[in-house]
N, C-alpha and C. Protein backbone atom coordinates (compact mmCIF):
# COMPACT_ATOMS: atom_id res chain seq x y z
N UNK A 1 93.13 -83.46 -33.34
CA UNK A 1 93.23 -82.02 -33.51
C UNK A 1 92.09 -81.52 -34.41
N UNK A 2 92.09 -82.30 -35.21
CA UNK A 2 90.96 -81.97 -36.59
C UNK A 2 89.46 -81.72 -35.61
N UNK A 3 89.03 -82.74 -34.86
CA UNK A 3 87.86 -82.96 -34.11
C UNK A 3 87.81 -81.95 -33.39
N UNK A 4 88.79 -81.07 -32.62
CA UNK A 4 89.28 -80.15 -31.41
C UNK A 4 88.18 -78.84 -32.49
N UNK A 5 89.15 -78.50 -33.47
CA UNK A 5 88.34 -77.06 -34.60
C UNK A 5 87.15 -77.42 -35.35
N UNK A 6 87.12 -78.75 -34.86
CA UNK A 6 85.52 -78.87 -35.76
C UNK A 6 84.48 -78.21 -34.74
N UNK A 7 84.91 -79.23 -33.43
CA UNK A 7 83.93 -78.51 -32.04
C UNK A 7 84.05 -77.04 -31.87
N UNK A 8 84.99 -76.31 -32.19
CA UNK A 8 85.47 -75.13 -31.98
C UNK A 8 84.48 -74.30 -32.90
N UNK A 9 84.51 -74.81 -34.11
CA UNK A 9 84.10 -74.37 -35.47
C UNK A 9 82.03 -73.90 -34.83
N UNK A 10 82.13 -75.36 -34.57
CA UNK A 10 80.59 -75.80 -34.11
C UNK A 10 79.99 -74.35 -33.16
N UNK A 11 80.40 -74.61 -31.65
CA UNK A 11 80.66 -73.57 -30.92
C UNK A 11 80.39 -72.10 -31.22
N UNK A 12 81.33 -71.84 -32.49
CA UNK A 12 81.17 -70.13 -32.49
C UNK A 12 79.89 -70.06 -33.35
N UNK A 13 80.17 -70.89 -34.71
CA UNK A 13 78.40 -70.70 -35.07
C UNK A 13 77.74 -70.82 -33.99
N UNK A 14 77.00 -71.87 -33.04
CA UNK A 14 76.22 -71.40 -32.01
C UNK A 14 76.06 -70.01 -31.71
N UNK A 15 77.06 -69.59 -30.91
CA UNK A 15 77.47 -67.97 -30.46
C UNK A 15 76.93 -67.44 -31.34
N UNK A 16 77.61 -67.09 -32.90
CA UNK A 16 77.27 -66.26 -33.55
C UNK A 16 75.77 -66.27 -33.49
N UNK A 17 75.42 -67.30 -33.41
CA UNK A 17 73.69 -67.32 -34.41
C UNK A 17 72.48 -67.17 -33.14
N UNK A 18 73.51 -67.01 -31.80
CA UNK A 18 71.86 -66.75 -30.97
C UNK A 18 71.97 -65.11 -30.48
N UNK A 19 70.76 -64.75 -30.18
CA UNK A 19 70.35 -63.25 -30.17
C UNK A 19 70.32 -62.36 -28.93
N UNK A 20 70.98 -61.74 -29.49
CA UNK A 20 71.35 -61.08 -28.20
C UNK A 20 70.32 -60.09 -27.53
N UNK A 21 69.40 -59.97 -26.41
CA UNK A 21 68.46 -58.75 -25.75
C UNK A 21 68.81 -57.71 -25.14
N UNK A 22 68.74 -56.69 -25.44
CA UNK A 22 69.10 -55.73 -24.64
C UNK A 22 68.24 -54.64 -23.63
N UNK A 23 67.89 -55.37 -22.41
CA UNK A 23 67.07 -55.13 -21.39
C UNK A 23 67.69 -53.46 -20.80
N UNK A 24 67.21 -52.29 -21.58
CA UNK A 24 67.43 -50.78 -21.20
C UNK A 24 67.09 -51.01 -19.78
N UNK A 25 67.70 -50.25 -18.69
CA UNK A 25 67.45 -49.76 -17.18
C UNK A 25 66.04 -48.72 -17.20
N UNK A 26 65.63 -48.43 -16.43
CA UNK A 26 64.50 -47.99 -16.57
C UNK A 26 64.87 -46.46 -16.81
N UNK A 27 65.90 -45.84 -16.52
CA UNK A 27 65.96 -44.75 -16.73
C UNK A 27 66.86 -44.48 -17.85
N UNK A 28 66.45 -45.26 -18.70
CA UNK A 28 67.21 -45.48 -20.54
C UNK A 28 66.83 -44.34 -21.32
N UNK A 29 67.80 -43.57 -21.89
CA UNK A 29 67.16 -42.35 -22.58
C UNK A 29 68.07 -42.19 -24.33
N UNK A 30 67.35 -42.79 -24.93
CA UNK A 30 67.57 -43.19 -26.22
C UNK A 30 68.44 -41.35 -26.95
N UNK A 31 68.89 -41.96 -27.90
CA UNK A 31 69.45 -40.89 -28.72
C UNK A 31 68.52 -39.64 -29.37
N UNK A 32 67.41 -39.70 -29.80
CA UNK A 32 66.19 -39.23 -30.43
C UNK A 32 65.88 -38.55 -29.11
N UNK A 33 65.83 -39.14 -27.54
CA UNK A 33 65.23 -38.22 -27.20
C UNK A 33 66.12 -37.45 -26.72
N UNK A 34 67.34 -37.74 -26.56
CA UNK A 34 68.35 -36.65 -26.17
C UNK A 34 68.07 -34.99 -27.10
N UNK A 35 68.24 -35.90 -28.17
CA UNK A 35 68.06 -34.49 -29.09
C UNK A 35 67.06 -33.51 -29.34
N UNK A 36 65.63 -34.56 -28.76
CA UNK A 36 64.33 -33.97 -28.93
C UNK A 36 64.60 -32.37 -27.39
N UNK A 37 64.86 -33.20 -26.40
CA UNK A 37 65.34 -32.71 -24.98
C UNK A 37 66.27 -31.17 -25.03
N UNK A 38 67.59 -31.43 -25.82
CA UNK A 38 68.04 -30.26 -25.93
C UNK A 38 67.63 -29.56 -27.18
N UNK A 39 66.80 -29.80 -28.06
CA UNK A 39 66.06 -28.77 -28.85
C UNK A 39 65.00 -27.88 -27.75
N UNK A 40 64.32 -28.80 -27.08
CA UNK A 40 63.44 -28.09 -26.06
C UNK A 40 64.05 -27.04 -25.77
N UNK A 41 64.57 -27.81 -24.92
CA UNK A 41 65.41 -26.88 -23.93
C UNK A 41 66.24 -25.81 -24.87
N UNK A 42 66.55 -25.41 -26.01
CA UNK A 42 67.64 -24.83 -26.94
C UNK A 42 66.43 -23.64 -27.14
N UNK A 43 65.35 -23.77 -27.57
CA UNK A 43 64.24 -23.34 -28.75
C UNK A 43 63.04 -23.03 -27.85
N UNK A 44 62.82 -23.29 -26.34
CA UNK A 44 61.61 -23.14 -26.04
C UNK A 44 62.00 -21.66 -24.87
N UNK A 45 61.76 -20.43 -25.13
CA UNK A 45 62.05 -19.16 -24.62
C UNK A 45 61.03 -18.96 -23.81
N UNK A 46 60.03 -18.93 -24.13
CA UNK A 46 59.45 -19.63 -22.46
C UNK A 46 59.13 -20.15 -21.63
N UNK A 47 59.59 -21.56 -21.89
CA UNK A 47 60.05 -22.56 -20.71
C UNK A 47 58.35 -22.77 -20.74
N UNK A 48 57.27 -22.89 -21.29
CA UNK A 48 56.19 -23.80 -21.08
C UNK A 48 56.32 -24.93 -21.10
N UNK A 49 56.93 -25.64 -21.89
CA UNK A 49 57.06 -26.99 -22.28
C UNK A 49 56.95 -27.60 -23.39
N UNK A 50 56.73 -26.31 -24.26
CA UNK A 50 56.30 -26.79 -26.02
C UNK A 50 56.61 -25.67 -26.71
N UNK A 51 56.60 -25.89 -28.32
CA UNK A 51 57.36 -24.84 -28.81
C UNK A 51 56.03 -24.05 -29.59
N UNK A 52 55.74 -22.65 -29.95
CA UNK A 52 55.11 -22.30 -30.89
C UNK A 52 56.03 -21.84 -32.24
N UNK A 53 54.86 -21.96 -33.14
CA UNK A 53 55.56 -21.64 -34.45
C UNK A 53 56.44 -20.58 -34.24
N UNK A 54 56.46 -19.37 -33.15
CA UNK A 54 57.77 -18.63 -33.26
C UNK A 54 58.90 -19.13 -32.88
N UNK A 55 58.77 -19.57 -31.87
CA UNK A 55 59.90 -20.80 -31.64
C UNK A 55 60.32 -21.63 -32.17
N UNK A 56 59.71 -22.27 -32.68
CA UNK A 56 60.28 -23.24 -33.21
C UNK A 56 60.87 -22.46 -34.88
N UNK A 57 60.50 -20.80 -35.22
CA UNK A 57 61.08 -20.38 -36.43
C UNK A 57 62.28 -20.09 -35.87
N UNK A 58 61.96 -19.84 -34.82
CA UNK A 58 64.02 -19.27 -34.38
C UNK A 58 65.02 -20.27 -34.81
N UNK A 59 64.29 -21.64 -34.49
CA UNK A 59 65.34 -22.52 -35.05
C UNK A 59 65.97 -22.26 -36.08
N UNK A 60 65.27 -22.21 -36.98
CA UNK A 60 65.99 -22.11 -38.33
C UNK A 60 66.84 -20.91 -38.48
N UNK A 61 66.64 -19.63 -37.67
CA UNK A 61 67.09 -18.42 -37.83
C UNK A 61 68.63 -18.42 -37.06
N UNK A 62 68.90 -19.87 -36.49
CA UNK A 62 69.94 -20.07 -35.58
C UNK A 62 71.24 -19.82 -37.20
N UNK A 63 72.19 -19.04 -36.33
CA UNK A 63 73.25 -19.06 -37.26
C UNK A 63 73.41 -20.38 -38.13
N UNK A 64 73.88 -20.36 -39.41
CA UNK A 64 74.15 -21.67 -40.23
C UNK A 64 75.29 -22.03 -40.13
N UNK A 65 76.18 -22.98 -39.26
CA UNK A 65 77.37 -23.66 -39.27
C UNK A 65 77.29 -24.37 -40.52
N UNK A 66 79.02 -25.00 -41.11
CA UNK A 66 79.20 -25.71 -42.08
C UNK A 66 78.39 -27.19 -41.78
N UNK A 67 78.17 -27.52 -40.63
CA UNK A 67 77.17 -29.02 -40.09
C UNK A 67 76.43 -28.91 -40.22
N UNK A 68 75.34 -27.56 -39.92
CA UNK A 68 73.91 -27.54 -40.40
C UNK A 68 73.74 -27.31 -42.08
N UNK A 69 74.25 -27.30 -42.85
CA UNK A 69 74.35 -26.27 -44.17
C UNK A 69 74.73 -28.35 -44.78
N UNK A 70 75.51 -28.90 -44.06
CA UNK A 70 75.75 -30.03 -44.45
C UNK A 70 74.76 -31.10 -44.43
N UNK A 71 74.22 -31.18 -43.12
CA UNK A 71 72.87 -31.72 -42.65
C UNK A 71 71.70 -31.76 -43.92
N UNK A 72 71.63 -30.33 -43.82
CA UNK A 72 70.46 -29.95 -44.97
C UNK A 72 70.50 -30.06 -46.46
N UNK A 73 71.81 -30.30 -46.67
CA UNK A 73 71.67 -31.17 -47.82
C UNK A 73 71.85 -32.53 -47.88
N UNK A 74 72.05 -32.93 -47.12
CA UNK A 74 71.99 -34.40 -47.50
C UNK A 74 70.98 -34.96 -47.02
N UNK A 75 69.79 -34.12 -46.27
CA UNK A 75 68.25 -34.26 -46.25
C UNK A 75 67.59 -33.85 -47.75
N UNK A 76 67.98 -32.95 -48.10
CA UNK A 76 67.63 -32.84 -49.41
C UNK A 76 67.87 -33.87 -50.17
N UNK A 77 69.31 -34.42 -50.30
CA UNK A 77 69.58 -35.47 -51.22
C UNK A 77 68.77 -36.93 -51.09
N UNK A 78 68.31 -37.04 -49.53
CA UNK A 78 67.81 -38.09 -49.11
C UNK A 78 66.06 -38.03 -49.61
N UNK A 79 66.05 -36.48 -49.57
CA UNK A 79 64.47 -36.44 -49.66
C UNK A 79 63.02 -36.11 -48.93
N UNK A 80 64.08 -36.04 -47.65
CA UNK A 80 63.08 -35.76 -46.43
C UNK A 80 63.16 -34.32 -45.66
N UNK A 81 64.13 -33.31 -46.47
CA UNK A 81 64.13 -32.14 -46.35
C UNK A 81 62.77 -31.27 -46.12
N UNK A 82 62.58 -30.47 -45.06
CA UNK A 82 61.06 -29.74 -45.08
C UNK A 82 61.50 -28.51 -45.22
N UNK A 83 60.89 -27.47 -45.55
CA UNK A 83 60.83 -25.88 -45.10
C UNK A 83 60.06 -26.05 -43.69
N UNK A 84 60.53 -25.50 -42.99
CA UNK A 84 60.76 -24.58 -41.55
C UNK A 84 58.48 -24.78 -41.05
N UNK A 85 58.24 -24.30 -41.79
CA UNK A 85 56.79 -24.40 -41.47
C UNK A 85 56.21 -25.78 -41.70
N UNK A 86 56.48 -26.36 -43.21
CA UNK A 86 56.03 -27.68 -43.47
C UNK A 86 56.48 -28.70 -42.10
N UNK A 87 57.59 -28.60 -41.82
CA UNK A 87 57.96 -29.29 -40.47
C UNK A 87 57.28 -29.32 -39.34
N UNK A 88 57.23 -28.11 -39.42
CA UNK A 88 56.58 -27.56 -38.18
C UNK A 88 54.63 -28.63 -37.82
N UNK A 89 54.16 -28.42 -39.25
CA UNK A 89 53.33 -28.99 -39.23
C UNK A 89 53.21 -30.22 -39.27
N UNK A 90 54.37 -31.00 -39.73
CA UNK A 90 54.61 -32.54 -39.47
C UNK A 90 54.63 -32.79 -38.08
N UNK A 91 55.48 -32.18 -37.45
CA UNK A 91 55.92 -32.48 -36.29
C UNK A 91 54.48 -32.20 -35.03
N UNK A 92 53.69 -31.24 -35.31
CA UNK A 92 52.80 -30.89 -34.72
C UNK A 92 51.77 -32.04 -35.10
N UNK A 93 51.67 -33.49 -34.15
CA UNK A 93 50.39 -34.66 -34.59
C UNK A 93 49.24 -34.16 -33.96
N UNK A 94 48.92 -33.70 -32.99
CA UNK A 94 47.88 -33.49 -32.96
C UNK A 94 47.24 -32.21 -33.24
N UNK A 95 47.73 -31.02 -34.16
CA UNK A 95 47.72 -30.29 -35.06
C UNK A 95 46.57 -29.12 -33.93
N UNK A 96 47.36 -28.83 -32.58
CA UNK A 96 47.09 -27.57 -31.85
C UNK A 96 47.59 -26.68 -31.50
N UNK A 97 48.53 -26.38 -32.67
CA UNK A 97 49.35 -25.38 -32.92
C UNK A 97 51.01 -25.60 -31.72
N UNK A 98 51.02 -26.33 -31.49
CA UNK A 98 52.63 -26.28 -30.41
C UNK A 98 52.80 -27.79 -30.81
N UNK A 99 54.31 -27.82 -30.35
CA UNK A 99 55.45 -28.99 -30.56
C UNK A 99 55.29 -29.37 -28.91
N UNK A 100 54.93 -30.37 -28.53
CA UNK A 100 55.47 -31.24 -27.54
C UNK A 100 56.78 -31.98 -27.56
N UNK A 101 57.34 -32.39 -26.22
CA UNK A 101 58.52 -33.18 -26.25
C UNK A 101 58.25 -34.72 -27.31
N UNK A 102 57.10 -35.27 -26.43
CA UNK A 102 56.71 -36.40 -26.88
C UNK A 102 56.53 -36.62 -29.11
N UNK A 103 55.94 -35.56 -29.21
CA UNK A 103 55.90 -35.05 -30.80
C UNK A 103 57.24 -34.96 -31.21
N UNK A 104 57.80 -34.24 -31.00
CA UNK A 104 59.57 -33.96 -31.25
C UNK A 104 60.28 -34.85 -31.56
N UNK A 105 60.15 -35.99 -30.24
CA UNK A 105 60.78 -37.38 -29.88
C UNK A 105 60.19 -38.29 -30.99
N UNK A 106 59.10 -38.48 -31.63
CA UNK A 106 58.43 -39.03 -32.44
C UNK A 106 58.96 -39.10 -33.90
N UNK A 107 59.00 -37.29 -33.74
CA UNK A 107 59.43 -37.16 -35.39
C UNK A 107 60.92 -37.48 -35.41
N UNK A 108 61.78 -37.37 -34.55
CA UNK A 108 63.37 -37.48 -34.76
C UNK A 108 63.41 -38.44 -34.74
N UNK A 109 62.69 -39.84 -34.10
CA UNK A 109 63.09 -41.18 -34.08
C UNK A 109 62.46 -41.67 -35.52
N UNK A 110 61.23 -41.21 -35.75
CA UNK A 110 61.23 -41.49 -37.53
C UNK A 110 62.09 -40.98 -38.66
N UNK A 111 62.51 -39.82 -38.55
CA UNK A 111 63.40 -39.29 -38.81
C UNK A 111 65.00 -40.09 -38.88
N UNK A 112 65.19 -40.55 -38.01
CA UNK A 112 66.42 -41.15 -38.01
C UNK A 112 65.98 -43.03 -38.33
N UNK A 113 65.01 -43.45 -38.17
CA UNK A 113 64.75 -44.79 -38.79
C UNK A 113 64.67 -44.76 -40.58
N UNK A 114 64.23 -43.37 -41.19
CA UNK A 114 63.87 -43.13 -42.55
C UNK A 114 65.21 -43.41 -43.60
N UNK A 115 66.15 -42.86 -42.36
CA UNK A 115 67.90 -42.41 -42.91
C UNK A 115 68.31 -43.46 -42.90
N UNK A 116 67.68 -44.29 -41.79
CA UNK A 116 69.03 -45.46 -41.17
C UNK A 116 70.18 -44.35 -40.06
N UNK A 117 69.84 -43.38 -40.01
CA UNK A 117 71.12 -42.84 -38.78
C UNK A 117 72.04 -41.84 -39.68
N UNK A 118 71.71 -41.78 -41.06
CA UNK A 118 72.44 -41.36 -42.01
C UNK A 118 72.49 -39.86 -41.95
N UNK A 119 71.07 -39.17 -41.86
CA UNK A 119 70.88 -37.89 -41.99
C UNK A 119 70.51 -37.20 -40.74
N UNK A 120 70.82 -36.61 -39.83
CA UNK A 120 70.46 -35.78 -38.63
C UNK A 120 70.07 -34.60 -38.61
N UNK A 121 69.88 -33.84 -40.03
CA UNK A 121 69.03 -33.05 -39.79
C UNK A 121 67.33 -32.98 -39.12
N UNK A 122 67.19 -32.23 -38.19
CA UNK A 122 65.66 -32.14 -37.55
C UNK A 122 65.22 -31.07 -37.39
């Protein structure tokens, strides 16, 4: 019996200790860009495909729920809190005045690697 839970024992360490891959389908659409996607789509009023600084100010001008008001401080507390323009200009990499999807998607997935998943304000 003793020999039976030793092999047993043996076994799950194995299991535990090898690594698991996770091969996405090709049409895999990560969390970051979900959100990048319906900001677009939320914030872009004329449907070009990118946001300008007026657009992208509406964001902020969006009513303040107790989630966003919550969000934003605990970006503050974290540290990575921007004003509305400073963002704007983070988020804008190749600095020609508009937000692309691809830019968006960039900054929210750094954004959420910075937190660990902690803070969702964007």
């Amino acid at each position: 019996m003793k020999k039976f839970f030793l092999c047993a024992t043996v076994a799950m360490l194995a299991i535990c200790n090898a690594e698991a891959k996770f091969n996405p389908p090709v049409n895999y659409i990560t969390n970051s860009q979900k959100i990048a996607m319906y900001q677009m789509n939320m914030y872009d009023a004329d449907q070009d495909g990118k946001l300008s600084p007026e657009e992208f100010g509406n964001k902020s001008q969006v009513a303040s729920t107790r989630e966003t008001k919550r969000q934003i401080r605990q970006a503050k507390k974290a540290g990575i809190y921007q004003a509305p323009d400073e963002q704007f200009k983070t988020i804008d990499a190749n600095n020609d005045g508009f937000i692309t999807l691809p830019e968006l998607n960039n900054y929210i997935s750094e954004q959420t690697k910075a937190t660990k998943g902690r803070v969702k304000y964007y």
